[in-house]
C-alpha atoms as a PDB file:
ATOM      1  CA  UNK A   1       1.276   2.369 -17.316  1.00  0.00           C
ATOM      2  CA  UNK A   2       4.007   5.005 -17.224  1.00  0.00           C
ATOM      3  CA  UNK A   3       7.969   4.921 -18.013  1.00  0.00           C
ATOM      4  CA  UNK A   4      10.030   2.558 -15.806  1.00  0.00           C
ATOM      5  CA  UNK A   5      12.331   5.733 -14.930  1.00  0.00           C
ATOM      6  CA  UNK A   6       9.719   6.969 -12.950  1.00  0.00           C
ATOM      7  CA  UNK A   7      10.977   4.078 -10.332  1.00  0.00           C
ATOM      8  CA  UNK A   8      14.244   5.404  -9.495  1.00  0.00           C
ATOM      9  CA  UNK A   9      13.138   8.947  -9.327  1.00  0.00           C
ATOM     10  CA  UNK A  10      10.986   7.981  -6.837  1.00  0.00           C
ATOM     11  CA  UNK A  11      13.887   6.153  -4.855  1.00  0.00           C
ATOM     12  CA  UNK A  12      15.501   8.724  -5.248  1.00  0.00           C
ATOM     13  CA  UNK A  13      12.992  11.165  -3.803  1.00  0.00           C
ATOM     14  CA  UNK A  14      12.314   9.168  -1.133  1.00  0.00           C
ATOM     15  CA  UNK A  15      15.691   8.693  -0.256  1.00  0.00           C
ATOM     16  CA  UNK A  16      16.332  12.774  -0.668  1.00  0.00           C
ATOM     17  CA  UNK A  17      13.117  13.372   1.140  1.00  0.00           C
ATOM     18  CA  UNK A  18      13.850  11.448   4.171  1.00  0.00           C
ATOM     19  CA  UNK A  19      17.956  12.426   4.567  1.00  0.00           C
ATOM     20  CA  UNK A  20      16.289  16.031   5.015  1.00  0.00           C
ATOM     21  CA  UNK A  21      13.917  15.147   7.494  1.00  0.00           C
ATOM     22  CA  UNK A  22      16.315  13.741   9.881  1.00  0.00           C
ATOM     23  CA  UNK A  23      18.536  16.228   9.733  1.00  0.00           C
ATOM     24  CA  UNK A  24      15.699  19.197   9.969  1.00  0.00           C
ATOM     25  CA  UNK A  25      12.537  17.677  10.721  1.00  0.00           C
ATOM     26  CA  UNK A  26      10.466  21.087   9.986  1.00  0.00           C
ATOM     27  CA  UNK A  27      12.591  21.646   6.942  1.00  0.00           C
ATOM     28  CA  UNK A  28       9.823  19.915   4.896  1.00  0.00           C
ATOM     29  CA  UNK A  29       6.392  22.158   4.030  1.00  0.00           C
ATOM     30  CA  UNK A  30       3.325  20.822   5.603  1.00  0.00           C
ATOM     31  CA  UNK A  31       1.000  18.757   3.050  1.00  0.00           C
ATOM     32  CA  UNK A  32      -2.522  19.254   3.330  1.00  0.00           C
ATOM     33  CA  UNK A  33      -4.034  16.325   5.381  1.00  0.00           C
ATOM     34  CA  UNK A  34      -6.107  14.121   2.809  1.00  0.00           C
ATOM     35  CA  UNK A  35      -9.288  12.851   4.353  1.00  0.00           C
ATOM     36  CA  UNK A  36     -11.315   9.851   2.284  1.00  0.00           C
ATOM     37  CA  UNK A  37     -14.625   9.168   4.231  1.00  0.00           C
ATOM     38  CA  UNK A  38     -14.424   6.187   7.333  1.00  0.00           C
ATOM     39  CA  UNK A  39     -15.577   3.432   5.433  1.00  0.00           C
ATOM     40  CA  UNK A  40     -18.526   1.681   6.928  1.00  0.00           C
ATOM     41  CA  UNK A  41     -17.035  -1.709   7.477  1.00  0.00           C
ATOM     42  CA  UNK A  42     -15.154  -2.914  10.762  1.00  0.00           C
ATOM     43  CA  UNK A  43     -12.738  -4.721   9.257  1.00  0.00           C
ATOM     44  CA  UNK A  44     -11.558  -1.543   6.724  1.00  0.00           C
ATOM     45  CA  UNK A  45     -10.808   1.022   9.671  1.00  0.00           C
ATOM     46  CA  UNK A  46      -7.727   1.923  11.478  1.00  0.00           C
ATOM     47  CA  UNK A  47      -6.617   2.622  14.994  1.00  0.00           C
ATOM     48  CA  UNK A  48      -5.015   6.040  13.407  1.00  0.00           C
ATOM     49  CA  UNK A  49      -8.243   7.245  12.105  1.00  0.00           C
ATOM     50  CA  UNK A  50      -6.222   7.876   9.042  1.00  0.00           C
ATOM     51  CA  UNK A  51      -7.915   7.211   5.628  1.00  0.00           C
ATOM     52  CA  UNK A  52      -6.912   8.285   1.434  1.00  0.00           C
ATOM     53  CA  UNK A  53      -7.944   7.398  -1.817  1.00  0.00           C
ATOM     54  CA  UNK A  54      -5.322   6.443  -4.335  1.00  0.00           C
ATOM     55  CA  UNK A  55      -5.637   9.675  -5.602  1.00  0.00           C
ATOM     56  CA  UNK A  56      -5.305  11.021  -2.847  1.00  0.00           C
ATOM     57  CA  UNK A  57      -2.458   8.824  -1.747  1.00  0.00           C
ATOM     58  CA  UNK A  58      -0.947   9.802  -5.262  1.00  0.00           C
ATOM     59  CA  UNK A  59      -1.064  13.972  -4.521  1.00  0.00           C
ATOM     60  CA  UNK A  60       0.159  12.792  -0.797  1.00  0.00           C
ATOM     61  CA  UNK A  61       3.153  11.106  -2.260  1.00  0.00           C
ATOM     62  CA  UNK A  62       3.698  14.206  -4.709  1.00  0.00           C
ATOM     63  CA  UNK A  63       3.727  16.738  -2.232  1.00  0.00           C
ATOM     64  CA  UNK A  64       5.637  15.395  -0.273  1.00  0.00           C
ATOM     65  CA  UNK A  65       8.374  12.393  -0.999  1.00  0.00           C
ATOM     66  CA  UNK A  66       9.019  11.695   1.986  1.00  0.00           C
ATOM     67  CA  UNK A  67       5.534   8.957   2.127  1.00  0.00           C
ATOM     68  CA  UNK A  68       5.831   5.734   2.052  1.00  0.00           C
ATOM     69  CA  UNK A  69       3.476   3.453   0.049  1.00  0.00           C
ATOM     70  CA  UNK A  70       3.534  -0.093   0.930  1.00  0.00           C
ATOM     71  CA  UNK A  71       1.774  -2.519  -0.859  1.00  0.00           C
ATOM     72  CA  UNK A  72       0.699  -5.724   1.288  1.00  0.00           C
ATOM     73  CA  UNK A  73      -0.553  -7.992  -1.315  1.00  0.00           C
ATOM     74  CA  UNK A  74      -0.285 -11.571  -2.209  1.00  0.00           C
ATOM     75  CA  UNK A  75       2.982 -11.510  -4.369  1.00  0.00           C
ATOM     76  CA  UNK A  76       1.069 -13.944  -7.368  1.00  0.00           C
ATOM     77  CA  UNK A  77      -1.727 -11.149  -7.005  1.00  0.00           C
ATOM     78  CA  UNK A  78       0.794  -8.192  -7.645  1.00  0.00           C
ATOM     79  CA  UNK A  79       2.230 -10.113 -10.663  1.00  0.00           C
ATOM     80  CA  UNK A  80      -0.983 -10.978 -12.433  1.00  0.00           C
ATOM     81  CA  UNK A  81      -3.188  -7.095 -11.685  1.00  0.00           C
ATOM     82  CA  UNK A  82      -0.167  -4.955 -11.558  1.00  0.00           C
ATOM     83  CA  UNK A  83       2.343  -2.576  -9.217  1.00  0.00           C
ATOM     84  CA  UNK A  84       1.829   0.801  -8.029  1.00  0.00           C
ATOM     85  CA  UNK A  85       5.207   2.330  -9.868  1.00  0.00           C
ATOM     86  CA  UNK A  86       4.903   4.316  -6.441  1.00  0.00           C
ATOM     87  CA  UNK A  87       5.738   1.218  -4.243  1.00  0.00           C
ATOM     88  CA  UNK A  88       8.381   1.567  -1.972  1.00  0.00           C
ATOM     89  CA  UNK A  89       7.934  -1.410   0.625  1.00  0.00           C
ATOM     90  CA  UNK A  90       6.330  -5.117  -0.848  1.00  0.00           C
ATOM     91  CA  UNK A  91       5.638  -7.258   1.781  1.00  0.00           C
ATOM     92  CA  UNK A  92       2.073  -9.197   1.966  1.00  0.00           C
ATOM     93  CA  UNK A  93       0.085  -9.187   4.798  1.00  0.00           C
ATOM     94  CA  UNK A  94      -1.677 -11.843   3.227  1.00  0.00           C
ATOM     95  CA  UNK A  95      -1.059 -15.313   0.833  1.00  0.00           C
ATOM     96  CA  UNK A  96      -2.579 -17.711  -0.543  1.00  0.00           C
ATOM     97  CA  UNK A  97      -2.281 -21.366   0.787  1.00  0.00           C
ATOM     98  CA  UNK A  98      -2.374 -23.669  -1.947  1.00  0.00           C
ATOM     99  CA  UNK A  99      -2.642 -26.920  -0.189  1.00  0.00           C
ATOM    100  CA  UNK A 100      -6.185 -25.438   1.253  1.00  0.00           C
ATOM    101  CA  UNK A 101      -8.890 -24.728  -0.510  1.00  0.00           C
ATOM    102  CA  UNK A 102     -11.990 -23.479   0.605  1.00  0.00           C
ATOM    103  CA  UNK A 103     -14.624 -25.351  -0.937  1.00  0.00           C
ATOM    104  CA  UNK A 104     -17.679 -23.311   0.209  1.00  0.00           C
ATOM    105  CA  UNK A 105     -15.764 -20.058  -1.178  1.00  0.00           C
ATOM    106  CA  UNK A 106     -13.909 -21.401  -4.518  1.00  0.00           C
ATOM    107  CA  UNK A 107     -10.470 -19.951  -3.625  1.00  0.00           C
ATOM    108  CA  UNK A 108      -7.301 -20.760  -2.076  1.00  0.00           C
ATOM    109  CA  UNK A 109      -7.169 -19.984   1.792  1.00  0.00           C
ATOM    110  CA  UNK A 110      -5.585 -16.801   2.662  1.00  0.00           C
ATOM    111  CA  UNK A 111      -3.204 -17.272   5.725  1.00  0.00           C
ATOM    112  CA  UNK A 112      -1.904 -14.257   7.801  1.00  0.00           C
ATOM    113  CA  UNK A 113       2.050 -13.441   7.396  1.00  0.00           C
ATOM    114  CA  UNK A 114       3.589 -14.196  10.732  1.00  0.00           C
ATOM    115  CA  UNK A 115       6.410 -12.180   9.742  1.00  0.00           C
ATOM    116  CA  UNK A 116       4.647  -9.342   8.697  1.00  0.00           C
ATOM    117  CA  UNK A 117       5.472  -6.600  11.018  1.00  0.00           C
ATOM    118  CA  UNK A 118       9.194  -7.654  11.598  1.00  0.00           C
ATOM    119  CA  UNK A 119       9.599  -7.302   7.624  1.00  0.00           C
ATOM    120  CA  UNK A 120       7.750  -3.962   7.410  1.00  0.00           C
ATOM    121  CA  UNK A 121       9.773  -2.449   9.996  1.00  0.00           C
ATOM    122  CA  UNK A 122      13.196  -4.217   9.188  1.00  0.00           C
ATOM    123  CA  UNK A 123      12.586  -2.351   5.578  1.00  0.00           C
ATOM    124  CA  UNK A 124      11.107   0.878   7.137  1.00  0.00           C
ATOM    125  CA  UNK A 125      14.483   0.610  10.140  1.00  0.00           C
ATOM    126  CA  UNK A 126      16.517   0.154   7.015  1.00  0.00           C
ATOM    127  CA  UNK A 127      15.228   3.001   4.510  1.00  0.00           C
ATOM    128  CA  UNK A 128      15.654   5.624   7.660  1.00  0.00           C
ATOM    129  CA  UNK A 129      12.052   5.917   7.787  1.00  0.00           C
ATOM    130  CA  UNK A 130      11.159   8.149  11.390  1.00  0.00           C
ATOM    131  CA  UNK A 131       7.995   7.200  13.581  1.00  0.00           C
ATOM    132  CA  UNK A 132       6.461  10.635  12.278  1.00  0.00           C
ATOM    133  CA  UNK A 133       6.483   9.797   8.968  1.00  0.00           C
ATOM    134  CA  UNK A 134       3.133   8.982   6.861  1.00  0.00           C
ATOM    135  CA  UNK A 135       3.005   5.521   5.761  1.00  0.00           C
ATOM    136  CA  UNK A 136       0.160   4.505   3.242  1.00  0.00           C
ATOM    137  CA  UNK A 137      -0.781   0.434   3.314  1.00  0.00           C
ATOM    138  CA  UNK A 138      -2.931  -0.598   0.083  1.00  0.00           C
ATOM    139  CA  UNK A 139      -4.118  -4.377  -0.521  1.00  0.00           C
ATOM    140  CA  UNK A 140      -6.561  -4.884  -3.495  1.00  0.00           C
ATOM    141  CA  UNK A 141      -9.895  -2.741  -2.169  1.00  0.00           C
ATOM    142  CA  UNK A 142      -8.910  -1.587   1.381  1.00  0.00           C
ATOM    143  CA  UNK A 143     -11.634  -4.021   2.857  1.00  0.00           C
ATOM    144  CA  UNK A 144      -9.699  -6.435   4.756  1.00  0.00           C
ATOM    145  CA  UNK A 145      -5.972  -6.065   4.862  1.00  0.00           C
ATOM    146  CA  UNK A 146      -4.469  -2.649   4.390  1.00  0.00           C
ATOM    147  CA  UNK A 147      -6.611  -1.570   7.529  1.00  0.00           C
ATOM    148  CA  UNK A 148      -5.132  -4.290   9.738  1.00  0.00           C
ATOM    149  CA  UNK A 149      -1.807  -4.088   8.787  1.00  0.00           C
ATOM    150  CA  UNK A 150      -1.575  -0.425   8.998  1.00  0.00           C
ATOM    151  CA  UNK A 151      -2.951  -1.079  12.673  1.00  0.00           C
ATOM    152  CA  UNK A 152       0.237  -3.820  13.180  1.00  0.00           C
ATOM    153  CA  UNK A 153       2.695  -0.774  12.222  1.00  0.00           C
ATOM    154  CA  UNK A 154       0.836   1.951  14.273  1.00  0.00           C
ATOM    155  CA  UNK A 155       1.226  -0.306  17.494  1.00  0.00           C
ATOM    156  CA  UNK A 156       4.902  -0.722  16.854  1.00  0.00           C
ATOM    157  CA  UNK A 157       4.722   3.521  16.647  1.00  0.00           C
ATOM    158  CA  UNK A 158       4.371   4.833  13.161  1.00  0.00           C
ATOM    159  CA  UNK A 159       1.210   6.428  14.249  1.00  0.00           C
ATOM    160  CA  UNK A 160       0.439   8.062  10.934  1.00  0.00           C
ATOM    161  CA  UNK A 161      -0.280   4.976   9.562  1.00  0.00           C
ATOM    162  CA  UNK A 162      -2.912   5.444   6.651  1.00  0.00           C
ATOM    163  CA  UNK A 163      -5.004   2.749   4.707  1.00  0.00           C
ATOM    164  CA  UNK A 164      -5.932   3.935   1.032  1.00  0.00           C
ATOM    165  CA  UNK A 165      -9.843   2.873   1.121  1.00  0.00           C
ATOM    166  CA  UNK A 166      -9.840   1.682  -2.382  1.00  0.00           C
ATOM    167  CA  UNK A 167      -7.009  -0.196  -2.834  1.00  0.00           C
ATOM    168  CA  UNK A 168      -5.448  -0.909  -5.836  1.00  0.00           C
ATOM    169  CA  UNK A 169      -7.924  -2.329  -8.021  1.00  0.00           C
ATOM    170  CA  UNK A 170     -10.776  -0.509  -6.598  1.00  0.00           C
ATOM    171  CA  UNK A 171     -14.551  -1.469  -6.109  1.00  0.00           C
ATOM    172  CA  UNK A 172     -16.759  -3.621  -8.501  1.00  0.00           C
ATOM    173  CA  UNK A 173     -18.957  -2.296 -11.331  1.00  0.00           C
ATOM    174  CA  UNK A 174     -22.739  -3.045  -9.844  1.00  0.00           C
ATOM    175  CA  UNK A 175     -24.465  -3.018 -13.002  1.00  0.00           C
ATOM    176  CA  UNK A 176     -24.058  -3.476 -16.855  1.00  0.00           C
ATOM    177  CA  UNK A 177     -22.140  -6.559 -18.785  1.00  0.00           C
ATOM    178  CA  UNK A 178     -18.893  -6.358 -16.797  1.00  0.00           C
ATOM    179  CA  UNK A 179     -20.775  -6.364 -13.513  1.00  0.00           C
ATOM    180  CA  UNK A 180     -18.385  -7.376 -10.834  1.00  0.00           C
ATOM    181  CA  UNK A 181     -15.298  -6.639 -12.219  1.00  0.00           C
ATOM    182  CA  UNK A 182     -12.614  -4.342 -10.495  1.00  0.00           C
ATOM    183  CA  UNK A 183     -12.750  -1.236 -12.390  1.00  0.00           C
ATOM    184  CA  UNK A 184     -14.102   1.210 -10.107  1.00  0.00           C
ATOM    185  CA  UNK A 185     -11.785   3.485  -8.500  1.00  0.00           C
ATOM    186  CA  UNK A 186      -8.823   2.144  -6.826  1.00  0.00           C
ATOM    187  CA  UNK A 187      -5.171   3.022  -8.116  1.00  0.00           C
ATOM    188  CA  UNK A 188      -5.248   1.216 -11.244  1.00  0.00           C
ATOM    189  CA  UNK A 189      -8.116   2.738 -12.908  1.00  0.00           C
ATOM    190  CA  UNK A 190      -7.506   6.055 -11.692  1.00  0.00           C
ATOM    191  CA  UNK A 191      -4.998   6.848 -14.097  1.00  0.00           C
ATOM    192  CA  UNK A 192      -2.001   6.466 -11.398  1.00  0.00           C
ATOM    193  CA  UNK A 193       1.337   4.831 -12.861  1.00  0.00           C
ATOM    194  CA  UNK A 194       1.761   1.556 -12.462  1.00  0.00           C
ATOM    195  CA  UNK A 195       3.235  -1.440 -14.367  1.00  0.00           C
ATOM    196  CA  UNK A 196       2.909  -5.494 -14.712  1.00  0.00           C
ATOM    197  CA  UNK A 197       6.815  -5.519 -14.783  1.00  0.00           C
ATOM    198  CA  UNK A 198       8.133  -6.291 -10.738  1.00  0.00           C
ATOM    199  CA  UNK A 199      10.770  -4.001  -9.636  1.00  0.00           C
ATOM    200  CA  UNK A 200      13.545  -6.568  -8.279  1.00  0.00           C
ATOM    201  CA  UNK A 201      15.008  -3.981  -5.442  1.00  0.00           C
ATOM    202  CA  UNK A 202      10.735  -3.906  -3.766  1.00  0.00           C
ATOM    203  CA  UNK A 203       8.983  -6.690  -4.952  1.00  0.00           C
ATOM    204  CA  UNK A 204       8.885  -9.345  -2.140  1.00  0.00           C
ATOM    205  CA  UNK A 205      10.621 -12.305  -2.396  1.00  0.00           C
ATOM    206  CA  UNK A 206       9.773 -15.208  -0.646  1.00  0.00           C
ATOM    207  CA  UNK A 207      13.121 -16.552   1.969  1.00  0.00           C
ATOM    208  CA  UNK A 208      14.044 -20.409   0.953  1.00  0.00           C
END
């Protein structure tokens, strides 16, 4: 976990970042295209053919503020495993229905956001963001809802639409006493900033 200026310098960057691209689109020097491996499974590839690692992701952002990281997670899921400090858009692709369980599974049912494209893009519409600009979607592990919801904002035209293959909390440990747990790759364990405070100005909020 890092300092919780680190926040509004990155508002700030963004904001900087993406004032200068409107006015001079070429103004900005290239960033090396980052390039994780297409990940095996259906359901964890996207239309754009556009993949990163949270590292990746991370030297992306670095290079060049003018990325956008949105996180598209359950908002209970953000506030129990943590927040990318990076975050600039919350809004889940994803929640958890409390009043269905599924039995054979042992969790909650997870229900699509109907709203989930109109929010992105009313936030994206609002921050200035152009159709050329790299947008990076991250869920928990990149396996089944960064992909699709980087494929919702592609078809609306923000083509470079990336999914970060890992996620946030990465893969599970295979072997050894804490087999199964989360601590494989992924943003939080590779040494990224993040936080278990919310930011109020990105964190999603649910509408009464």
């Amino acid at each position: 976990m890092t300092s919780p200026l680190l926040r509004p310098l990155r508002a700030l960057g963004l904001a900087c970042a993406l004032a200068v691209t409107a006015a001079a689109p070429l103004a900005l020097t290239a960033v090396p295209a980052a390039a994780a491996d297409v990940p095996e499974k259906k359901t964890a590839q996207v239309k754009s053919g556009l993949y990163v690692t949270a590292a990746e992701a991370y030297e992306m952002m670095q290079a060049d503020p003018s990325v956008v990281l949105i996180d598209v997670r359950d908002p209970v899921e953000v506030m129990f495993t943590g927040f990318a400090e990076e975050t600039d858009i919350h809004v889940p692709y994803k929640m958890a229905n409390r009043s269905k369980l599924n039995a054979e599974k042992g969790v909650w049912s997870m229900e699509t956001n109907p709203d989930f494209a109109d929010e992105v893009q009313a936030k994206l519409e609002a921050m200035n963001v152009p159709k050329d600009a790299k947008l990076v979607f991250m869920c928990r592990s990149g396996s089944t809802r960064s992909a699709p919801a980087a494929d919702m904002l592609h078809d609306r035209g923000w083509t470079n639409a990336y999914t970060m293959v890992d996620g946030f909390e990465g893969g599970k440990r295979k072997d050894g006493p804490s087999a199964g747990v989360r601590d494989v790759s992924g943003w939080r364990n590779s040494g990224l900033p993040w936080t278990y405070k919310l930011p109020e100005d990105v964190v999603y909020v649910a509408k009464d």
